[in-house]
Protein backbone atom coordinates (compact mmCIF):
# COMPACT_ATOMS: atom_id res chain seq x y z
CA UNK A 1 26.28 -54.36 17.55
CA UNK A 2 29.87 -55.16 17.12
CA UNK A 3 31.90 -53.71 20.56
CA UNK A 4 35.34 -52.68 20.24
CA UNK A 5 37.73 -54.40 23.07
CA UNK A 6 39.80 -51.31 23.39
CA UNK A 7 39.94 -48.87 26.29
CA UNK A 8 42.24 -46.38 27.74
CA UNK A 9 43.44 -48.44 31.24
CA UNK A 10 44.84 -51.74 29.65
CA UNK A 11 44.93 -51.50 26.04
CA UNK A 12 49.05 -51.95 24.77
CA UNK A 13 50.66 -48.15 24.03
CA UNK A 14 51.28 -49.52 20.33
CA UNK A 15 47.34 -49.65 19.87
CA UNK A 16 46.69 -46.17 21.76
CA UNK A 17 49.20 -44.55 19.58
CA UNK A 18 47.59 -45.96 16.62
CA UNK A 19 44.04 -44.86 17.99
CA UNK A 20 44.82 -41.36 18.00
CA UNK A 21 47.59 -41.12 14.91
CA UNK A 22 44.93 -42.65 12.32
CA UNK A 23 41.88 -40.22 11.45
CA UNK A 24 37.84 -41.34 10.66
CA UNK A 25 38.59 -40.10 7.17
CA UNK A 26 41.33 -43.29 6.80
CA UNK A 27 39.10 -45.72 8.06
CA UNK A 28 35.65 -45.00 6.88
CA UNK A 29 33.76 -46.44 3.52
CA UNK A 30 34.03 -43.45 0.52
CA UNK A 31 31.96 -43.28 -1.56
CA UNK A 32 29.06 -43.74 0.67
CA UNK A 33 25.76 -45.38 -0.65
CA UNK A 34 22.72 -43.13 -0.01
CA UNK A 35 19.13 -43.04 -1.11
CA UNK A 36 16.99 -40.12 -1.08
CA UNK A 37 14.04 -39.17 1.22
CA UNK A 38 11.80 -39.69 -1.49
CA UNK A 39 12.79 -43.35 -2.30
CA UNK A 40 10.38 -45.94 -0.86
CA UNK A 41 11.84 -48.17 2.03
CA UNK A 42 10.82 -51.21 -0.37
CA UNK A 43 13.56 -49.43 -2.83
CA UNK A 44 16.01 -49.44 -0.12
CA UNK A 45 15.94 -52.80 1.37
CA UNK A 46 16.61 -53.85 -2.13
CA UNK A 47 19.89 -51.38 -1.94
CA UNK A 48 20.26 -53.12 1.12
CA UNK A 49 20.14 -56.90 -0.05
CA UNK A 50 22.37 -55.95 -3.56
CA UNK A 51 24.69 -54.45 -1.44
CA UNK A 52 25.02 -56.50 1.65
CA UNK A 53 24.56 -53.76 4.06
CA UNK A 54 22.88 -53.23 6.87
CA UNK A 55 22.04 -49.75 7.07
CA UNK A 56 21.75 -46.31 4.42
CA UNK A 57 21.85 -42.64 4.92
CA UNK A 58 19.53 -40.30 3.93
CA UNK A 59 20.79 -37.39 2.55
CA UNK A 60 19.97 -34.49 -0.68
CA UNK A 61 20.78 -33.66 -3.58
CA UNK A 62 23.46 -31.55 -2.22
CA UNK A 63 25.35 -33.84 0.20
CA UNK A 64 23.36 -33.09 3.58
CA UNK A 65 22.77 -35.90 5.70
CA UNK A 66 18.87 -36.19 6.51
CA UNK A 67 18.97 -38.99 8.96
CA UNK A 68 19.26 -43.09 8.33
CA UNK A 69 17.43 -46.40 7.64
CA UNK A 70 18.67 -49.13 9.37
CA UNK A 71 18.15 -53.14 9.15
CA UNK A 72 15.56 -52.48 11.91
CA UNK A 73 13.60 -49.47 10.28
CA UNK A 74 13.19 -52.39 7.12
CA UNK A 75 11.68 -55.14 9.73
CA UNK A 76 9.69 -52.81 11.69
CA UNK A 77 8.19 -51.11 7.87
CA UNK A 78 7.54 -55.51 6.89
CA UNK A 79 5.86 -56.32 10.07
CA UNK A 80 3.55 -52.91 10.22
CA UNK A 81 2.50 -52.78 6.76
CA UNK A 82 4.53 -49.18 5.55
CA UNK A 83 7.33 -50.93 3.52
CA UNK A 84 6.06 -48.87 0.42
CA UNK A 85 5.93 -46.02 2.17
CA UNK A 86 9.25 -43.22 2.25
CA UNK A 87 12.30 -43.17 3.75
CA UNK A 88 11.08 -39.16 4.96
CA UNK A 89 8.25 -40.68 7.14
CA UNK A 90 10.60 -43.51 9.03
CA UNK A 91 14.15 -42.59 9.02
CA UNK A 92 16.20 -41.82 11.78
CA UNK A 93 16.35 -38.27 12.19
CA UNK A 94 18.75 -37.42 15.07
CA UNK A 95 22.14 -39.35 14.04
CA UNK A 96 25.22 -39.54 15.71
CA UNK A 97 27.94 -38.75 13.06
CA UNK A 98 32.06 -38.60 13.39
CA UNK A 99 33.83 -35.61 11.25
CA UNK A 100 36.74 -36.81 9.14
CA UNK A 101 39.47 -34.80 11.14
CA UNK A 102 38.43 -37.17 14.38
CA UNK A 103 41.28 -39.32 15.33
CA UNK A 104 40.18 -43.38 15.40
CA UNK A 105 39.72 -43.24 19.35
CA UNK A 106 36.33 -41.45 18.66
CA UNK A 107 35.38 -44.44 16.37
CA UNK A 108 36.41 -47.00 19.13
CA UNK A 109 34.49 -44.63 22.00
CA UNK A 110 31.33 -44.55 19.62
CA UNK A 111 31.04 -48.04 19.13
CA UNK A 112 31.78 -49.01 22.72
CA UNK A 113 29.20 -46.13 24.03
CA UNK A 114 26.11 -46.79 21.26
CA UNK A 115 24.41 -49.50 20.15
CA UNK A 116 24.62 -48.52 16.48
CA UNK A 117 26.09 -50.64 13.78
CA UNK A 118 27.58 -47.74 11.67
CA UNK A 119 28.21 -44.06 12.05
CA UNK A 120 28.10 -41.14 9.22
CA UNK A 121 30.92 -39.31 8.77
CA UNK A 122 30.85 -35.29 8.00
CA UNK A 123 33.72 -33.27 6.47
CA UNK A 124 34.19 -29.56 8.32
CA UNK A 125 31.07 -28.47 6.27
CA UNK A 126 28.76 -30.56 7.57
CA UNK A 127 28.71 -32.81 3.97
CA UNK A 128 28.09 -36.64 4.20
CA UNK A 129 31.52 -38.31 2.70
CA UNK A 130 31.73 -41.36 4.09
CA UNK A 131 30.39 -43.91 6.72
CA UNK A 132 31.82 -46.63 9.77
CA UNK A 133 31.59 -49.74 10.58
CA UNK A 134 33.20 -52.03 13.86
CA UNK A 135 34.64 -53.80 10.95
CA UNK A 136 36.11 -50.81 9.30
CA UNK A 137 38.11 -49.85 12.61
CA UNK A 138 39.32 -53.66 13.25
CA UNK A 139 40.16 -53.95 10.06
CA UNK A 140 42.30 -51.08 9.56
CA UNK A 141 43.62 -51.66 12.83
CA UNK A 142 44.71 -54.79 11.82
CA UNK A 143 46.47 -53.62 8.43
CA UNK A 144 48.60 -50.80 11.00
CA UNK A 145 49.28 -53.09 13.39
CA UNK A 146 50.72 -55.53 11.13
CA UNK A 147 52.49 -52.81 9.65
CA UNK A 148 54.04 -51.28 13.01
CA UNK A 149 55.75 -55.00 13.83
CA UNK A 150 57.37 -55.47 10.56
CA UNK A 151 59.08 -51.89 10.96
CA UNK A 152 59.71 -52.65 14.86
CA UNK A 153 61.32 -56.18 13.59
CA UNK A 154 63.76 -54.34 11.11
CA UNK A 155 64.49 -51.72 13.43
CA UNK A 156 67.07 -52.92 16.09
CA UNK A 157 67.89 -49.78 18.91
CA UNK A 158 70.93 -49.51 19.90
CA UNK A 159 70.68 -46.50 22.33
CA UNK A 160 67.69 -45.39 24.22
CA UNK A 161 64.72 -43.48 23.39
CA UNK A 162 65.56 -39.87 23.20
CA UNK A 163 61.45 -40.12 23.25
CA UNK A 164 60.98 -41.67 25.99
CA UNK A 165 60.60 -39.36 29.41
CA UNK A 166 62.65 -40.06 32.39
CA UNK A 167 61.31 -39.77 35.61
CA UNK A 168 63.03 -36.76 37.09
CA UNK A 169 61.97 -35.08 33.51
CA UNK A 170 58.51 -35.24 34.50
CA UNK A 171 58.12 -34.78 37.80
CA UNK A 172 58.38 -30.75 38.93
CA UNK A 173 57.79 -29.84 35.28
CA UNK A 174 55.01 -28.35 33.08
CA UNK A 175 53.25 -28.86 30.48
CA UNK A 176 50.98 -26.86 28.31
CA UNK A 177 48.46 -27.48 25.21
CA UNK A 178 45.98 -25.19 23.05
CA UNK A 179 42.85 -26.31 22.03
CA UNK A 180 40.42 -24.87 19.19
CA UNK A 181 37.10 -25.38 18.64
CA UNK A 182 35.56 -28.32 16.68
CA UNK A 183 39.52 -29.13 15.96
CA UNK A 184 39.37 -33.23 16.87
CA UNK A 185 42.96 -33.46 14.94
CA UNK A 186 44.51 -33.04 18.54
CA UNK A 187 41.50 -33.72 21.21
CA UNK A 188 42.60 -36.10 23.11
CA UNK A 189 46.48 -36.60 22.70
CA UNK A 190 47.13 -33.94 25.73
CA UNK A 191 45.31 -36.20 28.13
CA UNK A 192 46.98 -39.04 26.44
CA UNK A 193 50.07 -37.60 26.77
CA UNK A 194 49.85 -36.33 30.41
CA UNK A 195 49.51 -40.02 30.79
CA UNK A 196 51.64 -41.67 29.37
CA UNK A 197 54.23 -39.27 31.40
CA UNK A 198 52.71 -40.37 34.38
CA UNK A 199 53.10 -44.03 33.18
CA UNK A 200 56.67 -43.50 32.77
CA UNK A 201 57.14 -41.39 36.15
CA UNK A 202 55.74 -44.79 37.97
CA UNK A 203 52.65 -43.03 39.27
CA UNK A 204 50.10 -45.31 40.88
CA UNK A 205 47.63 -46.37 37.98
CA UNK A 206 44.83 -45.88 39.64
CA UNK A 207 45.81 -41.92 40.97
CA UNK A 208 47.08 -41.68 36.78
CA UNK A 209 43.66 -42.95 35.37
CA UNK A 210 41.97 -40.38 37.44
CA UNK A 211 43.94 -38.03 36.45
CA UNK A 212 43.57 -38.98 32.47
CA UNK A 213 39.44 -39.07 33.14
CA UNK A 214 39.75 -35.30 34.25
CA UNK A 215 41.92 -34.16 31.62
CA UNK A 216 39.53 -36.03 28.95
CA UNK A 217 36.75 -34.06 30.13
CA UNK A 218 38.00 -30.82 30.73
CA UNK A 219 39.64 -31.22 26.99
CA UNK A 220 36.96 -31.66 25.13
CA UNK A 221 34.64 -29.72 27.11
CA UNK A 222 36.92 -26.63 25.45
CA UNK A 223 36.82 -28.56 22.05
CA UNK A 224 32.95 -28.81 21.43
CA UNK A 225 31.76 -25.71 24.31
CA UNK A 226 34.57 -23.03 23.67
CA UNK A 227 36.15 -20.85 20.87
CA UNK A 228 39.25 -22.12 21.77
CA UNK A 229 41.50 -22.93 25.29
CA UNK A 230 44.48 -23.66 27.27
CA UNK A 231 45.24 -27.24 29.24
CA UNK A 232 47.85 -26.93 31.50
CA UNK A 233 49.67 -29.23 33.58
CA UNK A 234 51.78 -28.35 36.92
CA UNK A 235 53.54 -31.81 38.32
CA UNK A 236 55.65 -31.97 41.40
CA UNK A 237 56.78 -34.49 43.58
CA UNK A 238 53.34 -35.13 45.20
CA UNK A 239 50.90 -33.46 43.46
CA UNK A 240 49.30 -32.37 39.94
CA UNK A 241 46.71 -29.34 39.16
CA UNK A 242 45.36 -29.81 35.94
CA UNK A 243 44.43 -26.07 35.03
CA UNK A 244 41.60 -25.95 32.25
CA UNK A 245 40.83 -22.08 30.89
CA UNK A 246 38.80 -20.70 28.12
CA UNK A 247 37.60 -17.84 25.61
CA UNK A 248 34.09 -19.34 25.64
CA UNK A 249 30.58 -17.91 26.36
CA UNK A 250 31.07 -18.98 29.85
CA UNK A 251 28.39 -21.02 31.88
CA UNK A 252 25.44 -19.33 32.58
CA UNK A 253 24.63 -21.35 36.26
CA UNK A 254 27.93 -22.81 37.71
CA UNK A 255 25.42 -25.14 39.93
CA UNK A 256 23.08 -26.40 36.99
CA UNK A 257 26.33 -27.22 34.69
CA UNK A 258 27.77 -29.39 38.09
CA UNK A 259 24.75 -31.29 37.93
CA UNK A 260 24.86 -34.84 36.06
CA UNK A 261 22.48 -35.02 33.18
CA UNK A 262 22.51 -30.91 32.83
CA UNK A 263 23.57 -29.82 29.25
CA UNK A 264 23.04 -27.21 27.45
CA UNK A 265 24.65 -28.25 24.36
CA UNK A 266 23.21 -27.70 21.07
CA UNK A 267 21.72 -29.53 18.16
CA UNK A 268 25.29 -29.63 16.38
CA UNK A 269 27.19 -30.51 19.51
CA UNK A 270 24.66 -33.52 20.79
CA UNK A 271 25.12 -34.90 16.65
CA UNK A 272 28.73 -35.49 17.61
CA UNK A 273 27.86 -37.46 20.37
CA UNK A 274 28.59 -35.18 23.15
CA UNK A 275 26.32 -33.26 25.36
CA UNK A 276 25.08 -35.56 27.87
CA UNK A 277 25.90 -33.50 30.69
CA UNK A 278 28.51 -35.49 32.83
CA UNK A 279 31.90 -33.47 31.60
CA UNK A 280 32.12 -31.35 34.54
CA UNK A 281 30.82 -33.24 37.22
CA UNK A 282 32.80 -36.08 35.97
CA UNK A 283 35.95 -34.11 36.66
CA UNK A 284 34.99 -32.86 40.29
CA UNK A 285 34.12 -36.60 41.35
CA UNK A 286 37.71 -37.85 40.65
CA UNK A 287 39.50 -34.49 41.56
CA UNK A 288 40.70 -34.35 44.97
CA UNK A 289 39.99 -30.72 44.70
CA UNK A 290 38.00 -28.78 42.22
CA UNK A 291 37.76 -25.41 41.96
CA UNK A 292 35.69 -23.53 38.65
CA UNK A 293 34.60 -20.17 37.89
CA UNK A 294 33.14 -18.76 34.62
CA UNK A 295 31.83 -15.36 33.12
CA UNK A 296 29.63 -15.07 30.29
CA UNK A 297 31.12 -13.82 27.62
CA UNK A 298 34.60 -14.18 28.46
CA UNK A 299 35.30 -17.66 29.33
CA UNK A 300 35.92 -20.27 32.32
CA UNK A 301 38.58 -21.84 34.40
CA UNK A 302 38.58 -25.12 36.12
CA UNK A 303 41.50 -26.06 38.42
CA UNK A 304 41.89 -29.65 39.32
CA UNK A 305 44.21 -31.15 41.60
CA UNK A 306 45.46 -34.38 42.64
CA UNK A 307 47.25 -35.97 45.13
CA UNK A 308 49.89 -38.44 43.69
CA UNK A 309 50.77 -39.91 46.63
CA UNK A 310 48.35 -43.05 47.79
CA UNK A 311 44.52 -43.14 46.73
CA UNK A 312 42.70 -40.85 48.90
């Protein structure tokens, strides 16, 4: 597997902003190569060698992904005897895919998190319509990158930012963001955003990526768990509550859903690579107070705060 070096605590704010401004659907391989369940793995491995790839997905006549054959499904179907045997019997059932409307940091997440060498990618019906590679993401990185110094070396600023956020602006303020379910065009940027604010305000990194780890949670708990929510973001001199509240289903056990490893995510949700059960308890272990309560059928709040003077 190919890892990404990219992650949230040193990577250049050029790069970040690029992560989450490019989408999957940008990046990934269209049209994709598939085979069909019926086709032998003998018929794929020669897909595989004409093509110089390393893995296929499986999918029907009507553009639903079935699972995958990978490099290793081929050596494991030579060395066993089943080469001739198809794709139905051996594949891959229980993928990990990306949807098109995911910004780029999912792709970099994905690669740094599983030890796959490509990832399907689904349009908002559930239709196969493209696929990923580390090499994909680098690459295109590469090409934006490239792009974002030329236009920085033409572009000479003779005044400030009117971006940029001053201190006093973000200390003693609010902020507020809206969430929608299954809607990965935005997850993410609010905790990005909160921050970079806290970047500029000079708050102690370590308090700030705390602080970010919470908010990343809490987000896209309300992304993949909800039917839609509210982030929102009190800052004063010495302190921040991050308040997270939802229209969901609610949580069913308050205890079980604090526990690491507890999920009770679906088939749908665990295919996009969440579900592993760590979200919320995540978010109390770096809070420096937690508070959450939740009714079923009308939604949940979490309130997190932190202290942003010192590390506690």
């Amino acid at each position: 597997m190919l890892a990404i070096p990219i992650n949230q605590d040193n990577t250049p704010e050029a790069v970040l902003e690029l992560l989450f401004t490019l989408k999957v659907k940008e990046v990934m391989t269209k049209p994709v190569l598939t085979a069909r369940p019926t086709d032998t793995l003998r018929d794929i491995q020669k897909l595989m060698k004409s093509h110089h790839i390393t893995g296929i997905p499986i999918s029907d006549d009507s553009g639903n992904l079935l699972g995958i054959v990978s490099i290793n499904d081929i050596v494991n179907a030579l060395d066993n005897g089943w080469i001739e045997e198809t794709a139905e019997k051996h594949m891959a059932k229980k993928v990990i895919v990306l949807q098109e409307s995911m910004s780029l940091s999912f792709c970099v997440s994905y690669f740094n998190k599983y030890s796959f060498g490509r990832f399907p990618v689904l349009n908002r019906d559930s239709k196969l319509t493209g696929i990923v590679t580390a090499s994909d993401v680098i690459s295109t990185l590469l090409v934006a990158l490239n792009k974002e110094v030329e236009r920085l070396e033409q572009t000479t600023p003779l005044t400030p930012d009117p971006g940029t956020v001053s201190p006093e602006s973000v200390l003693d303020s609010d902020m507020e963001f809206k969430t929608k379910p299954f809607d990965f065009e935005l997850a993410g940027q609010a905790s990005t955003a909160i921050k970079r604010a806290l970047k500029n305000a000079g708050i102690d990194p370590g308090i700030t990526r705390r602080i970010a780890i919470a908010s990343y949670e809490l987000e896209i708990n309300q992304v993949v768990h909800s039917v839609g929510g509210v982030m929102r973001y009190s800052i004063h001199q010495d302190r921040l509550e991050i308040e997270a509240t939802d229209e969901g289903p609610g949580i069913p056990n308050v205890e079980n859903a604090l526990t690491e490893g507890f999920s009770t995510a679906n088939d749908r949700i665990r295919s996009l690579g969440f579900g592993a059960g760590m979200g919320l308890p995540n978010t109390k272990r770096v809070s420096d107070e937690f508070y959450i309560e939740s009714v079923l059928g009308k939604g949940t709040r979490v309130v997190a705060s932190f202290s942003l003077k010192g590390t506690p």
